[in-house]
N, C-alpha and C. Protein backbone atom coordinates (compact mmCIF):
# COMPACT_ATOMS: atom_id res chain seq x y z
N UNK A 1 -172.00 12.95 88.99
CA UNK A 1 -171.80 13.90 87.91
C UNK A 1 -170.64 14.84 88.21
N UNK A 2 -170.53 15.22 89.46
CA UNK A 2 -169.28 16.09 90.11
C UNK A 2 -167.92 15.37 89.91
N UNK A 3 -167.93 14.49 90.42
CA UNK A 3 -166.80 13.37 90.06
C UNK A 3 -165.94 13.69 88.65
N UNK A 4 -167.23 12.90 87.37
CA UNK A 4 -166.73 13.22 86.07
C UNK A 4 -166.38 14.00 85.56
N UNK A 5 -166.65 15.47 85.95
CA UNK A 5 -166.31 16.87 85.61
C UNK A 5 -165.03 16.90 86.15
N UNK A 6 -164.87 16.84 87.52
CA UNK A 6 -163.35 16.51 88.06
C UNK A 6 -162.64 16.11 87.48
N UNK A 7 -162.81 14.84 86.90
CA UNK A 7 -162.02 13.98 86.23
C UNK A 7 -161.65 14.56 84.79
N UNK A 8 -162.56 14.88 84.23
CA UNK A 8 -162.26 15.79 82.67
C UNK A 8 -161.75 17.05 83.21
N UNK A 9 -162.02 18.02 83.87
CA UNK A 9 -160.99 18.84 84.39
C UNK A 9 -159.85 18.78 84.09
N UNK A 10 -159.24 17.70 85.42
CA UNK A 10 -158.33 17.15 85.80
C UNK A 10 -156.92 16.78 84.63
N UNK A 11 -157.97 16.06 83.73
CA UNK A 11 -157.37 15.75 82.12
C UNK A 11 -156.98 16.80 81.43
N UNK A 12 -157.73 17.90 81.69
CA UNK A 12 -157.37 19.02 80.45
C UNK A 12 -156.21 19.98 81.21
N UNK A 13 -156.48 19.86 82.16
CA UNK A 13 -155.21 20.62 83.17
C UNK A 13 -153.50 19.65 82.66
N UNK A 14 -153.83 18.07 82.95
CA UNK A 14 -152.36 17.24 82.65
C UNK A 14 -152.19 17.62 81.11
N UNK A 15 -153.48 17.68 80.29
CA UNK A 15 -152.93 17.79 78.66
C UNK A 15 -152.20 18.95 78.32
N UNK A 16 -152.56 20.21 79.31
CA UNK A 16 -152.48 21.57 79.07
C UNK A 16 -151.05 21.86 79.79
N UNK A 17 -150.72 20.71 80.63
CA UNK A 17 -149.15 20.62 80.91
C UNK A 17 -148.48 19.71 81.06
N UNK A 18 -147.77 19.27 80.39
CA UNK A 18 -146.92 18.41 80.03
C UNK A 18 -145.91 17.55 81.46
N UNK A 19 -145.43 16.80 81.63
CA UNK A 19 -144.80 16.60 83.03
C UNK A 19 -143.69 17.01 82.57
N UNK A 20 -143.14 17.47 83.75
CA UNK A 20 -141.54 17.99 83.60
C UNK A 20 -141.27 18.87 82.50
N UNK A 21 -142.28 19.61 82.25
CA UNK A 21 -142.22 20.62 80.98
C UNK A 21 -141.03 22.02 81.89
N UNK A 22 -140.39 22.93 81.68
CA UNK A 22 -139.89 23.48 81.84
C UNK A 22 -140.56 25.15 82.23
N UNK A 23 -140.00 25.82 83.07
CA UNK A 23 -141.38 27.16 83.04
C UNK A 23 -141.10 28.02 81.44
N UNK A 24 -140.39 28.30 80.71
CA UNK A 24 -140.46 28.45 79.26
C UNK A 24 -141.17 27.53 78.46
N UNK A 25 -141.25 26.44 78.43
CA UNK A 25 -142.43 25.73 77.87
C UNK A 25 -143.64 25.83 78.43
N UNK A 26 -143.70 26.05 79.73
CA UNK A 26 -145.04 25.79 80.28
C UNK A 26 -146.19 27.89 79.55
N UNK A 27 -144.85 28.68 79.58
CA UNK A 27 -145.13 29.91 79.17
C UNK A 27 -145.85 29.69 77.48
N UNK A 28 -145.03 29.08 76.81
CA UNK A 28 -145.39 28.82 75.41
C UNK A 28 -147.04 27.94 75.25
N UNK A 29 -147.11 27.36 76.11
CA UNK A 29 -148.18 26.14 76.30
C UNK A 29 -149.58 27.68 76.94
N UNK A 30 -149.17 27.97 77.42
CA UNK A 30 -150.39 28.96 78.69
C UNK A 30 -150.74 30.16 77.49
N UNK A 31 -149.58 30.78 76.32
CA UNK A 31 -150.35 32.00 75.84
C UNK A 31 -151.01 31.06 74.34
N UNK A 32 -150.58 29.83 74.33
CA UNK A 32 -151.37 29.25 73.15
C UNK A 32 -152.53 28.91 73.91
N UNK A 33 -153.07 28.41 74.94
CA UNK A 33 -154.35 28.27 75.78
C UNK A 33 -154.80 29.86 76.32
N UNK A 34 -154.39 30.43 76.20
CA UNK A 34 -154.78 31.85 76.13
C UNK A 34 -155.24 32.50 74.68
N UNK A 35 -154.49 32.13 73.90
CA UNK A 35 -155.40 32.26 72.33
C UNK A 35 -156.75 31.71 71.53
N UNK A 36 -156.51 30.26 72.47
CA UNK A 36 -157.85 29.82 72.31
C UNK A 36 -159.15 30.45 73.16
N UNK A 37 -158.43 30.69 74.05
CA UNK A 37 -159.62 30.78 75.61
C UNK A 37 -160.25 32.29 75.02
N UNK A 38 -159.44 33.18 74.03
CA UNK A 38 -160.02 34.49 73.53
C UNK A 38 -160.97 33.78 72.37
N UNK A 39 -160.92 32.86 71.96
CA UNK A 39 -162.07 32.47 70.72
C UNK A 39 -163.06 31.69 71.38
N UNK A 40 -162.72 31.54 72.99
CA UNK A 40 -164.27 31.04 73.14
C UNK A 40 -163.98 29.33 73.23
N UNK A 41 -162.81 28.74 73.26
CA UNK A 41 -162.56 26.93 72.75
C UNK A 41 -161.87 26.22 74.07
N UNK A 42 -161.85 25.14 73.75
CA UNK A 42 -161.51 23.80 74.35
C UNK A 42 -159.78 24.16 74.16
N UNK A 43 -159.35 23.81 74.49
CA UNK A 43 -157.44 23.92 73.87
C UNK A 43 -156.93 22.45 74.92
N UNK A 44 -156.27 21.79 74.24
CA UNK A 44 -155.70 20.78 74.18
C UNK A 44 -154.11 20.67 73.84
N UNK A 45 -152.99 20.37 74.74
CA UNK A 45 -151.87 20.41 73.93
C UNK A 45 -151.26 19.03 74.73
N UNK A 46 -151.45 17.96 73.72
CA UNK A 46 -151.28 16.53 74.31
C UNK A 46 -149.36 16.38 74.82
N UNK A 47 -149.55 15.45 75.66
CA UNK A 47 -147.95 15.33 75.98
C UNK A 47 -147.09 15.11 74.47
N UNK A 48 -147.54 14.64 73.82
CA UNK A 48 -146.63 14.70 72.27
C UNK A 48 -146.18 15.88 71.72
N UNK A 49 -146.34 16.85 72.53
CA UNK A 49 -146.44 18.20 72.03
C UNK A 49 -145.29 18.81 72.40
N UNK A 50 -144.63 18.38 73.58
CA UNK A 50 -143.22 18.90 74.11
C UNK A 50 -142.55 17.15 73.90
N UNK A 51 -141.14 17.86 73.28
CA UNK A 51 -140.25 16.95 73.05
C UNK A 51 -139.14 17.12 74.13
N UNK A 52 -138.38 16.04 75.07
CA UNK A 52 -137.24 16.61 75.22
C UNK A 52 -135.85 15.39 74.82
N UNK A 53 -135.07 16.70 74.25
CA UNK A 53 -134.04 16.20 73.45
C UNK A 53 -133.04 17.31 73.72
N UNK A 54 -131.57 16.59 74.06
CA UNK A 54 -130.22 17.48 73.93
C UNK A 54 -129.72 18.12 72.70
N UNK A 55 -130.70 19.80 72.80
CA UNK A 55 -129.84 19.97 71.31
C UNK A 55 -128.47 20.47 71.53
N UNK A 56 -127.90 20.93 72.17
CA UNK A 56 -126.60 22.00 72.37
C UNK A 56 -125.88 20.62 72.78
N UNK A 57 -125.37 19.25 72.92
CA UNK A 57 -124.72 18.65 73.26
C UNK A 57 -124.10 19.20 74.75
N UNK A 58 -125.13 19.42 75.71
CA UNK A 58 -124.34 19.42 76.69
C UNK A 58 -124.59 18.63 78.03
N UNK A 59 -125.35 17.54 77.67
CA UNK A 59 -125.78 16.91 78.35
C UNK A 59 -126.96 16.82 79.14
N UNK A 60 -127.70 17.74 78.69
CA UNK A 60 -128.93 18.38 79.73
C UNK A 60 -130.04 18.30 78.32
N UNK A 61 -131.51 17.83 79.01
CA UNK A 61 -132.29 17.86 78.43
C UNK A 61 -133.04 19.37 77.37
N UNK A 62 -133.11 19.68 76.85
CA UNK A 62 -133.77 20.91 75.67
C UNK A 62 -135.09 20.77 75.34
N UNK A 63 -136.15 21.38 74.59
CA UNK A 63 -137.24 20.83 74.53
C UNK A 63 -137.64 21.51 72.76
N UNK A 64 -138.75 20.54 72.72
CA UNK A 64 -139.10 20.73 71.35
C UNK A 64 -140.43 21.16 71.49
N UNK A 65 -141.52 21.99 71.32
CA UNK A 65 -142.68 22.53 71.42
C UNK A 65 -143.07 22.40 69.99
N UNK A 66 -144.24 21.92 69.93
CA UNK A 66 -144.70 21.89 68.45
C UNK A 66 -145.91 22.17 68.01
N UNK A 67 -146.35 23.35 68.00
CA UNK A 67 -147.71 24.07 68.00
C UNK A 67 -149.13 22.99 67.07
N UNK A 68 -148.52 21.82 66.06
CA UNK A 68 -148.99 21.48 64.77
C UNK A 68 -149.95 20.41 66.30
N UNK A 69 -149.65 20.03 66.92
CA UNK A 69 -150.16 19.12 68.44
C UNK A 69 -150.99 20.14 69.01
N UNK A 70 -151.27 21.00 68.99
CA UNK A 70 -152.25 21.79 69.85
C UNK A 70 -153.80 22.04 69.11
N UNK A 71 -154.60 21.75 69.77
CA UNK A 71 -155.92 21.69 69.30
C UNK A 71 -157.01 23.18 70.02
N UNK A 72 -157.81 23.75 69.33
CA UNK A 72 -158.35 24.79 69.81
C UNK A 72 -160.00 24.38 69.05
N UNK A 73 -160.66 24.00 69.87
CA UNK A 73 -162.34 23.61 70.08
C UNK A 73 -162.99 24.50 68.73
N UNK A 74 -162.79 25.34 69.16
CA UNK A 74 -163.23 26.51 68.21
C UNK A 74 -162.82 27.37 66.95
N UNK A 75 -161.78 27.17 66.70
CA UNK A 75 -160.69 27.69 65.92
C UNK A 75 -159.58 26.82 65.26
N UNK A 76 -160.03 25.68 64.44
CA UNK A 76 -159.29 24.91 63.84
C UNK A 76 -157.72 24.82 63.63
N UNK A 77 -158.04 26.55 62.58
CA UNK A 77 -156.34 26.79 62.31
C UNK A 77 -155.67 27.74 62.99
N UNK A 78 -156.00 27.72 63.97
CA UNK A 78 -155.28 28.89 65.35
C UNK A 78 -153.61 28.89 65.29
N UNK A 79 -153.29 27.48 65.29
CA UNK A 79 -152.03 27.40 65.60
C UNK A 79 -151.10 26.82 64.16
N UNK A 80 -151.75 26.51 63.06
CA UNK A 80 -151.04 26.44 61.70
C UNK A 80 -152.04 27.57 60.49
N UNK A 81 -151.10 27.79 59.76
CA UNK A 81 -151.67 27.97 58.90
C UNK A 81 -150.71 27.44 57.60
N UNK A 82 -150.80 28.45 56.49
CA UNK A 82 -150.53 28.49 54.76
C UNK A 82 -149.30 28.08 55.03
N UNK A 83 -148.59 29.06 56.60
CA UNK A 83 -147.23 29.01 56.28
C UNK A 83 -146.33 27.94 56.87
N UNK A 84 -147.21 27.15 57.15
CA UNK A 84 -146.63 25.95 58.46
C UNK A 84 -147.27 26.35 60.12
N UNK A 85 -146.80 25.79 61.14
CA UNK A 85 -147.12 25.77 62.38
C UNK A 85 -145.63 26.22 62.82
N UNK A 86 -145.93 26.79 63.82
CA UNK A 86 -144.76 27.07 65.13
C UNK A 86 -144.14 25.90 65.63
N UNK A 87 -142.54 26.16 65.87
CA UNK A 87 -142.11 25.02 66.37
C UNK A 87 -141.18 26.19 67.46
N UNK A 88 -140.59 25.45 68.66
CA UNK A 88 -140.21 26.29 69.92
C UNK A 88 -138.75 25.66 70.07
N UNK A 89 -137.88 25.59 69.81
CA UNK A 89 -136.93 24.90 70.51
C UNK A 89 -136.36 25.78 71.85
N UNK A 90 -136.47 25.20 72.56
CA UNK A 90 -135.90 26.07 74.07
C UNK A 90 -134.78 25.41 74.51
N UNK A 91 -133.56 26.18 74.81
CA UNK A 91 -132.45 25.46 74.91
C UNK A 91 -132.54 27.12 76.06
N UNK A 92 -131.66 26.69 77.67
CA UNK A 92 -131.29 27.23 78.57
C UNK A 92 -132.25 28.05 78.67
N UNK A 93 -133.54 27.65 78.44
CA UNK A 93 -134.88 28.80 79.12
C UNK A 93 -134.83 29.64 77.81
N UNK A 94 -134.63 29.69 76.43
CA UNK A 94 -134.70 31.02 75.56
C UNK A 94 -135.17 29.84 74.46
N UNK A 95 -136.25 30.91 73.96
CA UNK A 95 -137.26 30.32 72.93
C UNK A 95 -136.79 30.67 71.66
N UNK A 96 -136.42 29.69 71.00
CA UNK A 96 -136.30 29.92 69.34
C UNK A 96 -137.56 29.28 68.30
N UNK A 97 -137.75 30.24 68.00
CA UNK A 97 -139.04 29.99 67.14
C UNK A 97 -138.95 30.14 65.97
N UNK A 98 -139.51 29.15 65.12
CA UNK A 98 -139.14 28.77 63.56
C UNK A 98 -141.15 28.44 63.09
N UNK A 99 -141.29 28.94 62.08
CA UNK A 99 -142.35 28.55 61.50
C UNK A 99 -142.28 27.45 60.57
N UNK A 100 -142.64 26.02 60.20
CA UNK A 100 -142.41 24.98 59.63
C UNK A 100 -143.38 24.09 59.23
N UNK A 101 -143.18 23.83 57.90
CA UNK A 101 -144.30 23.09 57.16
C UNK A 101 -144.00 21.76 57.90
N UNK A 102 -142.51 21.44 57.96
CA UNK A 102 -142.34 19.79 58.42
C UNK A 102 -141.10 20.20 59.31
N UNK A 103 -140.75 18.87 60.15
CA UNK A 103 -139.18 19.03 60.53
C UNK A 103 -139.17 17.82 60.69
N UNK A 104 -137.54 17.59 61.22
CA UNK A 104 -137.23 16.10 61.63
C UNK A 104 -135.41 16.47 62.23
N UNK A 105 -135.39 15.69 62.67
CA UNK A 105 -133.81 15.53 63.82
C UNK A 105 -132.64 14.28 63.31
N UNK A 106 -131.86 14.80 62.90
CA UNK A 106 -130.77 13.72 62.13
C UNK A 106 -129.80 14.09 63.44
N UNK A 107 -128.75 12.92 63.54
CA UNK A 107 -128.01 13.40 63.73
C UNK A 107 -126.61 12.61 63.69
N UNK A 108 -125.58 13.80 63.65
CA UNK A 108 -124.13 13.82 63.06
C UNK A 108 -123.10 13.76 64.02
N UNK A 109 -122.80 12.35 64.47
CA UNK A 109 -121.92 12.88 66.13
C UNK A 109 -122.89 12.82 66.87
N UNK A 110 -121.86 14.14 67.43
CA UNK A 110 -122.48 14.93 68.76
C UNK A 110 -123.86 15.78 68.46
N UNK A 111 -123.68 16.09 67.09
CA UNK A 111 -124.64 17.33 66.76
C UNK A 111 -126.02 16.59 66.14
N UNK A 112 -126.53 17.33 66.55
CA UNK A 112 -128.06 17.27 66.31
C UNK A 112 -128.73 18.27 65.45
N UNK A 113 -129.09 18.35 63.90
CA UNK A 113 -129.00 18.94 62.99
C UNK A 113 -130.66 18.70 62.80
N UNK A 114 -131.22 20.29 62.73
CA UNK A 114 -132.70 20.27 62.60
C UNK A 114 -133.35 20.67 61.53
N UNK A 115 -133.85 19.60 60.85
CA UNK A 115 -134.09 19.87 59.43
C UNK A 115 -135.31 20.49 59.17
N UNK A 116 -135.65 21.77 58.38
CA UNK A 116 -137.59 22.49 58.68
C UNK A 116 -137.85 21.84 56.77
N UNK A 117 -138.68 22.05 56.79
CA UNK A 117 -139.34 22.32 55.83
C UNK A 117 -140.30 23.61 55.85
N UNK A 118 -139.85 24.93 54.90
CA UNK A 118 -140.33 26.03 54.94
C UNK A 118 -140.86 26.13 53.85
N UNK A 119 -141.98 27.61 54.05
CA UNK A 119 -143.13 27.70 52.87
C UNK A 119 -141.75 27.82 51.67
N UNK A 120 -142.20 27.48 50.50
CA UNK A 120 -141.43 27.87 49.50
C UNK A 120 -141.13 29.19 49.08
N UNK A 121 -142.07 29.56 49.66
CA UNK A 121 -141.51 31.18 49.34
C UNK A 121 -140.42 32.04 49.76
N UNK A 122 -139.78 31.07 50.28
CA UNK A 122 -138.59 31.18 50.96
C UNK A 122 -137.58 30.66 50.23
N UNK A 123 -137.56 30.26 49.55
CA UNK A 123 -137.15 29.37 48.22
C UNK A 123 -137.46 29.91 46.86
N UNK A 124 -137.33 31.02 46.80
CA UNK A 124 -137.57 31.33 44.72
C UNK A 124 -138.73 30.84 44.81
N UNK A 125 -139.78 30.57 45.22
CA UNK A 125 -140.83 29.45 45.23
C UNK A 125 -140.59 28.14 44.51
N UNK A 126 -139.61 27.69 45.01
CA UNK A 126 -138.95 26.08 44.54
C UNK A 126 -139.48 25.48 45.67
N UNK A 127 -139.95 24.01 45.10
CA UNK A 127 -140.11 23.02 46.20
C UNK A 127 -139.51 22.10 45.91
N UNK A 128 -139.06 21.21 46.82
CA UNK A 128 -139.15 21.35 48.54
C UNK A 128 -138.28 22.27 48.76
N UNK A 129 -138.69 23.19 50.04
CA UNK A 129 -137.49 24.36 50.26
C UNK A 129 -137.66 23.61 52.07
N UNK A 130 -136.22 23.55 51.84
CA UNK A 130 -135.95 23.04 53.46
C UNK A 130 -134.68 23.61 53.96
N UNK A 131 -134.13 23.84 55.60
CA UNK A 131 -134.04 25.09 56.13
C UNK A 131 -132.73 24.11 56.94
N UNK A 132 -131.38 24.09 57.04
CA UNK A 132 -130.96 23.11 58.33
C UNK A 132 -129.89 23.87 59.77
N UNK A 133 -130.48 23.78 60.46
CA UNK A 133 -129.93 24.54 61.35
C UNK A 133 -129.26 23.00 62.46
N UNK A 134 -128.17 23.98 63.17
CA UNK A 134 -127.77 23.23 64.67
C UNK A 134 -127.37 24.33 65.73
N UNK A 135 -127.24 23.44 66.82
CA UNK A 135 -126.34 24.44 68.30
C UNK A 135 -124.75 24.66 67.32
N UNK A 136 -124.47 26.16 67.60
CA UNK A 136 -122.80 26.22 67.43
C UNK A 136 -122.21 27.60 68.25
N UNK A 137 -121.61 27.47 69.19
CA UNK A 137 -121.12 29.22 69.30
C UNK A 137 -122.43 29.67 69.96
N UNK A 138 -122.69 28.87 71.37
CA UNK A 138 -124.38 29.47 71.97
C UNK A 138 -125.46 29.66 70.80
N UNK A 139 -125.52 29.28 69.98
CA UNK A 139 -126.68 29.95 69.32
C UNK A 139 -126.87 28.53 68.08
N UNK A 140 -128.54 28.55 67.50
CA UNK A 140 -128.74 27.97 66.26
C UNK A 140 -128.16 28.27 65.13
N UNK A 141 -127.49 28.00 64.36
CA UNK A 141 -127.12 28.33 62.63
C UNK A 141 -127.50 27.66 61.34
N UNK A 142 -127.51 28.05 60.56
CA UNK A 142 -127.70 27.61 59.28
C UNK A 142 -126.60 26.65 59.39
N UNK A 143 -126.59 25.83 58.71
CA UNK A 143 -125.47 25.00 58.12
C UNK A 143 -124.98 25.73 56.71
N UNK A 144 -123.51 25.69 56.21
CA UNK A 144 -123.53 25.69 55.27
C UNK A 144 -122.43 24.71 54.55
């Protein structure tokens, strides 16, 4: 019986960190298992949950955190709600955080162009209201 507990342990510790997650992701991952652990729940954030992908074109891996992957035992909608879920992009250790109904990753070249889907209310309340940012000049931008 000691064994199996080990073993499920063991599991929720690898789910709860990702391999080669970064210490800014691993920060993002620990206060969302800290939000659950205040309601009393299970928290789960499966390896699908950190992405890594070059957004700044500079050859070095970036990461994608995606809160909509995190599960809380007790608290269903902890980590989404009305307005979408949290998404993290961490580029050089600094967290950019976007709230998003949907996203997805095109890309143009070199550039890697991140498409959200935001509440409409962000939008005149028109739907679909979608949001497109990239790396330019150190920083994310709108496209225009």
């Amino acid at each position: 019986m000691k064994f199996k507990s080990l073993i499920a342990l063991f599991t929720i510790i690898l789910m709860a960190h990702p391999a080669n997650a970064s210490e800014t992701a691993n920060r993002v991952i620990e206060a969302a298992k800290k939000s659950c652990t205040l309601e009393k729940g299970q928290f789960t954030a499966p390896d699908i949950s950190t992405i890594s992908v070059d957004l700044n074109a500079d050859d070095k891996p970036d990461e994608i955190i995606d809160e909509s992957k995190f599960t809380c035992s007790t608290a269903p909608s902890l980590y989404c709600g009305t307005g979408g879920c949290m998404i993290h992009l961490i580029v050089d250790g600094k967290d950019y955080k976007y709230l998003v109904k949907a996203w997805t990753i095109a890309e143009l070249g070199e550039a890697k162009i991140f498409i959200i889907g935001i509440h409409w209310s962000e939008c005149s309340y028109k739907s679909p209201c979608l949001r497109a940012i990239t790396w330019r000049d150190g920083r994310f931008r709108s496209l225009k």
